[in-house]
N, C-alpha and C. Protein backbone atom coordinates (compact mmCIF):
# COMPACT_ATOMS: atom_id res chain seq x y z
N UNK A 1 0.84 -1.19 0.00
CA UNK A 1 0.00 0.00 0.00
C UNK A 1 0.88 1.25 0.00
N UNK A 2 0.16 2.06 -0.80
CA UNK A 2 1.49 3.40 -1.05
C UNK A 2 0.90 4.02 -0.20
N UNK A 3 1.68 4.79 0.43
CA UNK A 3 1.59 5.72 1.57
C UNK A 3 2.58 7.35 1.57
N UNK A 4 1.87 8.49 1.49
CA UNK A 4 2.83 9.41 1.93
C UNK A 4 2.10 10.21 3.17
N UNK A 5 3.27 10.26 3.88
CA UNK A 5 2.31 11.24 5.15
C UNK A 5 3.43 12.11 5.81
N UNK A 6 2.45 13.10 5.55
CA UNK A 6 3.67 14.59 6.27
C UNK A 6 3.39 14.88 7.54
N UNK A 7 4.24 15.25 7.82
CA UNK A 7 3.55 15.66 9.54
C UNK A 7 4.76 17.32 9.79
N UNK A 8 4.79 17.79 10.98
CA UNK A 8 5.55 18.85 11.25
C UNK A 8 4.95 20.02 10.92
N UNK A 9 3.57 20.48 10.60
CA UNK A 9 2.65 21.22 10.49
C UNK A 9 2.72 21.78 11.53
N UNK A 10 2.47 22.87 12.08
CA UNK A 10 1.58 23.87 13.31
C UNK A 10 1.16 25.32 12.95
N UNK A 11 1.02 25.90 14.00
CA UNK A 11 0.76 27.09 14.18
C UNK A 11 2.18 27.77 14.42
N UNK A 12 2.65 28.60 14.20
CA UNK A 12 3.79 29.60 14.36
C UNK A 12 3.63 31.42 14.06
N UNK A 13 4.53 31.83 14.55
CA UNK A 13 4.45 33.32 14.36
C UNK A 13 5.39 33.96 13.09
N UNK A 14 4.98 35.04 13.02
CA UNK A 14 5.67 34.76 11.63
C UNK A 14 7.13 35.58 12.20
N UNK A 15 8.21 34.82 10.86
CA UNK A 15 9.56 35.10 11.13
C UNK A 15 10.64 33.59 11.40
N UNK A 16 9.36 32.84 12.24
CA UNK A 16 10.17 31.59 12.75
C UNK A 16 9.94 30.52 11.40
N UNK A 17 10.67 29.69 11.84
CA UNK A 17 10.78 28.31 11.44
C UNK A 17 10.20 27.14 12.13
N UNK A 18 9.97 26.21 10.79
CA UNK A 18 9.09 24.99 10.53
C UNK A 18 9.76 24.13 9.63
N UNK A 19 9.83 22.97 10.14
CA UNK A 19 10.27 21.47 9.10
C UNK A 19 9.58 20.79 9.01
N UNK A 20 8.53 20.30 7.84
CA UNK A 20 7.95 19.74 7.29
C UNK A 20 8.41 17.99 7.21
N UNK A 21 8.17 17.13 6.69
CA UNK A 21 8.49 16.16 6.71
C UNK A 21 7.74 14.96 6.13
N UNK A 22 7.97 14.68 4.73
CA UNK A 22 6.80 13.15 4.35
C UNK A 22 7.70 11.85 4.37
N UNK A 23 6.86 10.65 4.80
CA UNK A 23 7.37 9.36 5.21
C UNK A 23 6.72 9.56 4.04
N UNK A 24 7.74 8.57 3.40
CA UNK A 24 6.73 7.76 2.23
C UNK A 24 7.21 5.50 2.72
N UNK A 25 6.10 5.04 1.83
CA UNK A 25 5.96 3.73 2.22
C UNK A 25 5.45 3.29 0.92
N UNK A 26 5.56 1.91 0.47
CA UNK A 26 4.60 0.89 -0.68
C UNK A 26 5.41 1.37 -1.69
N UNK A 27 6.23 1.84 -2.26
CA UNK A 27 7.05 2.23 -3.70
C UNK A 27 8.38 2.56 -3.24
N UNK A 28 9.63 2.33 -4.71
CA UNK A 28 10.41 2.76 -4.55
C UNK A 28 11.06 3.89 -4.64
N UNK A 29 11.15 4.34 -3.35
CA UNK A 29 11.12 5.88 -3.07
C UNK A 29 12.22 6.73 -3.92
N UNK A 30 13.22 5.93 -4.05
CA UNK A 30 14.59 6.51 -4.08
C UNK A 30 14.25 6.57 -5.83
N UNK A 31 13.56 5.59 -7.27
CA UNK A 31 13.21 6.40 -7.76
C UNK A 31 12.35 7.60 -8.66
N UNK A 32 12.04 8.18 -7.36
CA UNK A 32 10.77 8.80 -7.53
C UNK A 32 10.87 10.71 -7.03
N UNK A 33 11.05 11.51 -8.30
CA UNK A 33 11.33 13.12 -7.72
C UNK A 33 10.33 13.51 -6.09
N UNK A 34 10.03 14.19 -5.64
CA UNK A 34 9.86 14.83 -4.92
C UNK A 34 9.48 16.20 -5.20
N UNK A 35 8.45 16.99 -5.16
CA UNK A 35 7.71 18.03 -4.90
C UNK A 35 6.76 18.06 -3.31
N UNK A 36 7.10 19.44 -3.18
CA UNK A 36 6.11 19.94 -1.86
C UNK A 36 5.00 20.93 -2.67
N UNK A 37 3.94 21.16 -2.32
CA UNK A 37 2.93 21.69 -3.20
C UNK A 37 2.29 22.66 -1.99
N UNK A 38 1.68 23.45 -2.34
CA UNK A 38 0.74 24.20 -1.03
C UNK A 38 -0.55 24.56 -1.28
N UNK A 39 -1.70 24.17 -0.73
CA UNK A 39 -2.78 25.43 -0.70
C UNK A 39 -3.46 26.20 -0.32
N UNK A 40 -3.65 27.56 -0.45
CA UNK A 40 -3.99 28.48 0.50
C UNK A 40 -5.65 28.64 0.71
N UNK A 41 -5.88 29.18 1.71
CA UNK A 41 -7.84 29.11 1.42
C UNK A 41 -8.20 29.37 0.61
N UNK A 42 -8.73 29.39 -0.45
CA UNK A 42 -9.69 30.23 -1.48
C UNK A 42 -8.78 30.30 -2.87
N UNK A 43 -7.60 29.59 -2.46
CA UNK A 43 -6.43 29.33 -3.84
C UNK A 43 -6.17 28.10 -4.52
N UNK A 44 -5.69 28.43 -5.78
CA UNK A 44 -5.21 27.07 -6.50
C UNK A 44 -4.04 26.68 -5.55
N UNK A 45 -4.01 24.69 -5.88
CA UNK A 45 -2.73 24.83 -5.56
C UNK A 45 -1.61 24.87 -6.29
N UNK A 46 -0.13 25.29 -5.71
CA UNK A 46 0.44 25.74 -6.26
C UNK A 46 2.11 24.67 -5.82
N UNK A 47 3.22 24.68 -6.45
CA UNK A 47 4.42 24.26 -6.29
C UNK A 47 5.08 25.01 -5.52
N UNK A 48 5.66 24.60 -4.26
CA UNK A 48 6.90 25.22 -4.24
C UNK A 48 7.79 24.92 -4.22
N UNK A 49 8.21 23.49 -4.44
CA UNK A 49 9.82 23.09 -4.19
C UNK A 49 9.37 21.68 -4.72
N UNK A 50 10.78 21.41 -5.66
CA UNK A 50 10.91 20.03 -6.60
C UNK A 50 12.54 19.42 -6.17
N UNK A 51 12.68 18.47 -5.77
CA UNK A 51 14.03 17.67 -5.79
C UNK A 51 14.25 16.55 -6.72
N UNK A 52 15.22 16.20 -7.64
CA UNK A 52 14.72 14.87 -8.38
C UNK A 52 15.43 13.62 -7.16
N UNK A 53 15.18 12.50 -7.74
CA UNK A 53 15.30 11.38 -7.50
C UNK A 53 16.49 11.08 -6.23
N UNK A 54 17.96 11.03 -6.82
CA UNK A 54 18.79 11.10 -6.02
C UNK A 54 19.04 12.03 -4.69
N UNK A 55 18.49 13.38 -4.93
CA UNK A 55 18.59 14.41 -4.45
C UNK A 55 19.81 15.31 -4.52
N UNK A 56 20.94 15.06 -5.58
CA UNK A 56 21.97 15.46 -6.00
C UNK A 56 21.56 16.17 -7.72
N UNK A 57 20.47 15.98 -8.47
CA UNK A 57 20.18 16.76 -8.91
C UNK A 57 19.68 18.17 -9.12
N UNK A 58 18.69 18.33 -10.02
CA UNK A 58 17.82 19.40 -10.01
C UNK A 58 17.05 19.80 -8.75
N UNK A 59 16.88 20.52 -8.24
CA UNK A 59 15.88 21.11 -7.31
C UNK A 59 15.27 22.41 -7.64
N UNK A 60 14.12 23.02 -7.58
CA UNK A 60 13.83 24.08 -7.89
C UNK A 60 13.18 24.33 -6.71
N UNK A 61 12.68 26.29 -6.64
CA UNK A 61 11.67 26.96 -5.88
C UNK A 61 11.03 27.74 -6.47
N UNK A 62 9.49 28.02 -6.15
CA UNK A 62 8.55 28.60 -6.32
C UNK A 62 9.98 30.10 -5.74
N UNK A 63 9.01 31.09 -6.54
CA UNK A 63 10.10 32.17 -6.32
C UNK A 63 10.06 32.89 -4.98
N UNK A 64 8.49 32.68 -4.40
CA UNK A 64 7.84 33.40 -3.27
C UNK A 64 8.42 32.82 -2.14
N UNK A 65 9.34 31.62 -2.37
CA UNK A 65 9.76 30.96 -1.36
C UNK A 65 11.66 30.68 -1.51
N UNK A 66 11.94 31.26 -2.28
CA UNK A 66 13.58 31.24 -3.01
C UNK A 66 14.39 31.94 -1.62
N UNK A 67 15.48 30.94 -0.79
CA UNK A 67 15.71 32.07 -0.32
C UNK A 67 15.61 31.57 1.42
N UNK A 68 14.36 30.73 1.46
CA UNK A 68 13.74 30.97 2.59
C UNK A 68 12.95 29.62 2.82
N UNK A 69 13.18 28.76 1.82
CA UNK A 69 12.48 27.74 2.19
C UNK A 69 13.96 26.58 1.23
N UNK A 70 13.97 25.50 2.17
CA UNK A 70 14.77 24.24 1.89
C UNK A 70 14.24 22.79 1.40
N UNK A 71 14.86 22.36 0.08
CA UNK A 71 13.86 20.77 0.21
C UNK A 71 15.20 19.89 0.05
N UNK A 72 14.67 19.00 1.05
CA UNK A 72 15.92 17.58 0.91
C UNK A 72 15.05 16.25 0.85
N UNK A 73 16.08 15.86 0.97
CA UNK A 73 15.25 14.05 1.03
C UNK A 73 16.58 13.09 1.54
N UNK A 74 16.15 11.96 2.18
CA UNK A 74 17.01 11.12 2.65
C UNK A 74 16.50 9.84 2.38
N UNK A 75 17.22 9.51 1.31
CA UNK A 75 16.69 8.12 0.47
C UNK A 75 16.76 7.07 1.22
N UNK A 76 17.59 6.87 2.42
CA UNK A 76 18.02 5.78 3.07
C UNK A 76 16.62 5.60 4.21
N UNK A 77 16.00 6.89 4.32
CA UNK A 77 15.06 6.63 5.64
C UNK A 77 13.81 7.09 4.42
N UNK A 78 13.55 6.93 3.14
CA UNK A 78 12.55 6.87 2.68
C UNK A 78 11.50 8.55 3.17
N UNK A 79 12.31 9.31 3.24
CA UNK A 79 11.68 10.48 4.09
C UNK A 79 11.97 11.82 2.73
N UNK A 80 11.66 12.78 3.00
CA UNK A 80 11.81 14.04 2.34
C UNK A 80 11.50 15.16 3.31
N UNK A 81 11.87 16.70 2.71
CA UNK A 81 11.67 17.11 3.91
C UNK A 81 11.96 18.78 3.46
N UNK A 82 11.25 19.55 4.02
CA UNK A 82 10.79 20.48 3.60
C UNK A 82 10.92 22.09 5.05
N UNK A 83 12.35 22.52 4.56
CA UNK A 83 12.62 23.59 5.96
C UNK A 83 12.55 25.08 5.82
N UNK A 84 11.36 25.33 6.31
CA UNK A 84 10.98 26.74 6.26
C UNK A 84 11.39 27.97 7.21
N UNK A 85 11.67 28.64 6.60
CA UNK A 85 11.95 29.53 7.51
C UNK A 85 11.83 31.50 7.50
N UNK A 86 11.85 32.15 8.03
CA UNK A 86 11.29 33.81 8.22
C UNK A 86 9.84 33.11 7.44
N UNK A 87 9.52 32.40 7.81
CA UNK A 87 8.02 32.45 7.80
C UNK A 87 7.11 33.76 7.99
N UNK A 88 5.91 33.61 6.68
CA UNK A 88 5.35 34.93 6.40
C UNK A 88 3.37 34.49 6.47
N UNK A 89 2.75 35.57 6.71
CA UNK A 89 1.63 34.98 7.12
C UNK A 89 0.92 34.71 5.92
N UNK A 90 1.23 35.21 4.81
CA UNK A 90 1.13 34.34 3.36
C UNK A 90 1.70 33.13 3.24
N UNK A 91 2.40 32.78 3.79
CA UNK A 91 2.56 31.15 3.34
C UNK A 91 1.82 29.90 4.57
N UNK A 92 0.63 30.87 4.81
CA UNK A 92 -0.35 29.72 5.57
C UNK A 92 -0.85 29.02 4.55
N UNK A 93 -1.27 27.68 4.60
CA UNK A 93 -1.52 26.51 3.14
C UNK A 93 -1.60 25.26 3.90
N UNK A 94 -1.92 24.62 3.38
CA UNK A 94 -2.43 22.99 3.63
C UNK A 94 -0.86 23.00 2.68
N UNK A 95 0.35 21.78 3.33
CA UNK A 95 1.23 21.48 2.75
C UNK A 95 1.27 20.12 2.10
N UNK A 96 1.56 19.80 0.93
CA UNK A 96 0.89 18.29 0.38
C UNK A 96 2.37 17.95 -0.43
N UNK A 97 3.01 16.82 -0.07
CA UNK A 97 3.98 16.32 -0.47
C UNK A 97 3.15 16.08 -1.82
N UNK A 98 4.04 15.42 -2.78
CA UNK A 98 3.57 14.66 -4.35
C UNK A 98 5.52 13.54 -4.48
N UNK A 99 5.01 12.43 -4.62
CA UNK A 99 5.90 11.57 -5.21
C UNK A 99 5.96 11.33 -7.17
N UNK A 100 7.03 11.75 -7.53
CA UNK A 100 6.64 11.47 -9.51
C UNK A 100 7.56 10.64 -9.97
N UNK A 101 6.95 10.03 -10.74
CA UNK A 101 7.94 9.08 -11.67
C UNK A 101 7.21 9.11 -13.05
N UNK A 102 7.47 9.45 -13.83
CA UNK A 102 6.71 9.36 -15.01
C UNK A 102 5.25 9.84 -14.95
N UNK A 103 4.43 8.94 -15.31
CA UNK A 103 3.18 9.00 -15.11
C UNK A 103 2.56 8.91 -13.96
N UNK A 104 3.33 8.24 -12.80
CA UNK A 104 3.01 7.38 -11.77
C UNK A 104 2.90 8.97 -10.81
N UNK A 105 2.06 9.24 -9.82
CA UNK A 105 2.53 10.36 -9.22
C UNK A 105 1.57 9.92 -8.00
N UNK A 106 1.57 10.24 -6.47
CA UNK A 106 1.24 9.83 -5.78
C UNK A 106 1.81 11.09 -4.13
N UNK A 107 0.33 10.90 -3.83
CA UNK A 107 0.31 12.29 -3.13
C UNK A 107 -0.40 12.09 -1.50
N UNK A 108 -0.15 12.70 -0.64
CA UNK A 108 -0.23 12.65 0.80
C UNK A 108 -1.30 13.25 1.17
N UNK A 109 -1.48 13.13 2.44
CA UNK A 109 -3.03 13.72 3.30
C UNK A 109 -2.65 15.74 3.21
N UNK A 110 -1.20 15.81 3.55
CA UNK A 110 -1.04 17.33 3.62
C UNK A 110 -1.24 17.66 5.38
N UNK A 111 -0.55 18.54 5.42
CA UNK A 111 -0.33 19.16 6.87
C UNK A 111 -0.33 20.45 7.04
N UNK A 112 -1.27 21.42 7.93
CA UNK A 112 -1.64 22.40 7.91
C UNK A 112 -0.39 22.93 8.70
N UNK A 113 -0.39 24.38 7.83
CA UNK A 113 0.83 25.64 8.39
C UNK A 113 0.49 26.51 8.70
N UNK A 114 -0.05 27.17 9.78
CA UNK A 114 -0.56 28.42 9.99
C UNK A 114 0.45 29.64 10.64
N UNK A 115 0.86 30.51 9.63
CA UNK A 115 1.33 31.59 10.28
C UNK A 115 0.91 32.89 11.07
N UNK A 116 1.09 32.89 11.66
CA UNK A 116 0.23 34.19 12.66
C UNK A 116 0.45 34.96 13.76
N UNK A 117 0.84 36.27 14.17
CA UNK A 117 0.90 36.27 15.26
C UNK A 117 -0.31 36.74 16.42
């Protein structure tokens, strides 16, 4: 059974930092890119951060987050991982890992980020 599940969600003030985090399970993780995705109330969702496979490739950022937000992955613990930081009260969003391989793409429950003070 494929499984991705993020956790490391909360409430925070803005400025601080947050690490995100998806277990993945049921596929082979290592090779499969990595995207973190977000969505905000009343918004599409949107990309912000892509790692490929190894995690020694390509990585990209949404630009709103260039700067200020980190994506890794650790193939050995099947994990990925997503480190935010000067957190802004615009980047409150439901956070939703996505696993890709081709066609194959496979996506998590998502973990709420609320910035606020």
């Amino acid at each position: 059974q494929v499984q991705l599940v993020e956790s490391g969600g909360g409430l925070v003030q803005p400025g601080e930092a947050l690490t995100l985090s998806c277990a993945a399970s049921g596929f082979t993780f290592n090779t499969y890119a990595i995207q973190w995705h977000r969505q905000a109330p009343g918004k599409e969702r949107e990309l912000v951060a892509g790692i490929s496979s190894n995690g020694n490739g390509n990585i990209l950022y949404a630009d709103s987050v260039k700067g200020r937000f980190t994506i890794s992955r650790d193939n050995s613990k099947n994990t990925a991982f997503l480190q935010m930081s000067s957190l802004k009260p615009e980047d409150t969003a439901v956070y939703y890992c996505k696993a890709i391989m081709g066609r194959s793409a496979y996506w998590g429950q998502g973990t709420l980020v609320t910035v606020s003070s």
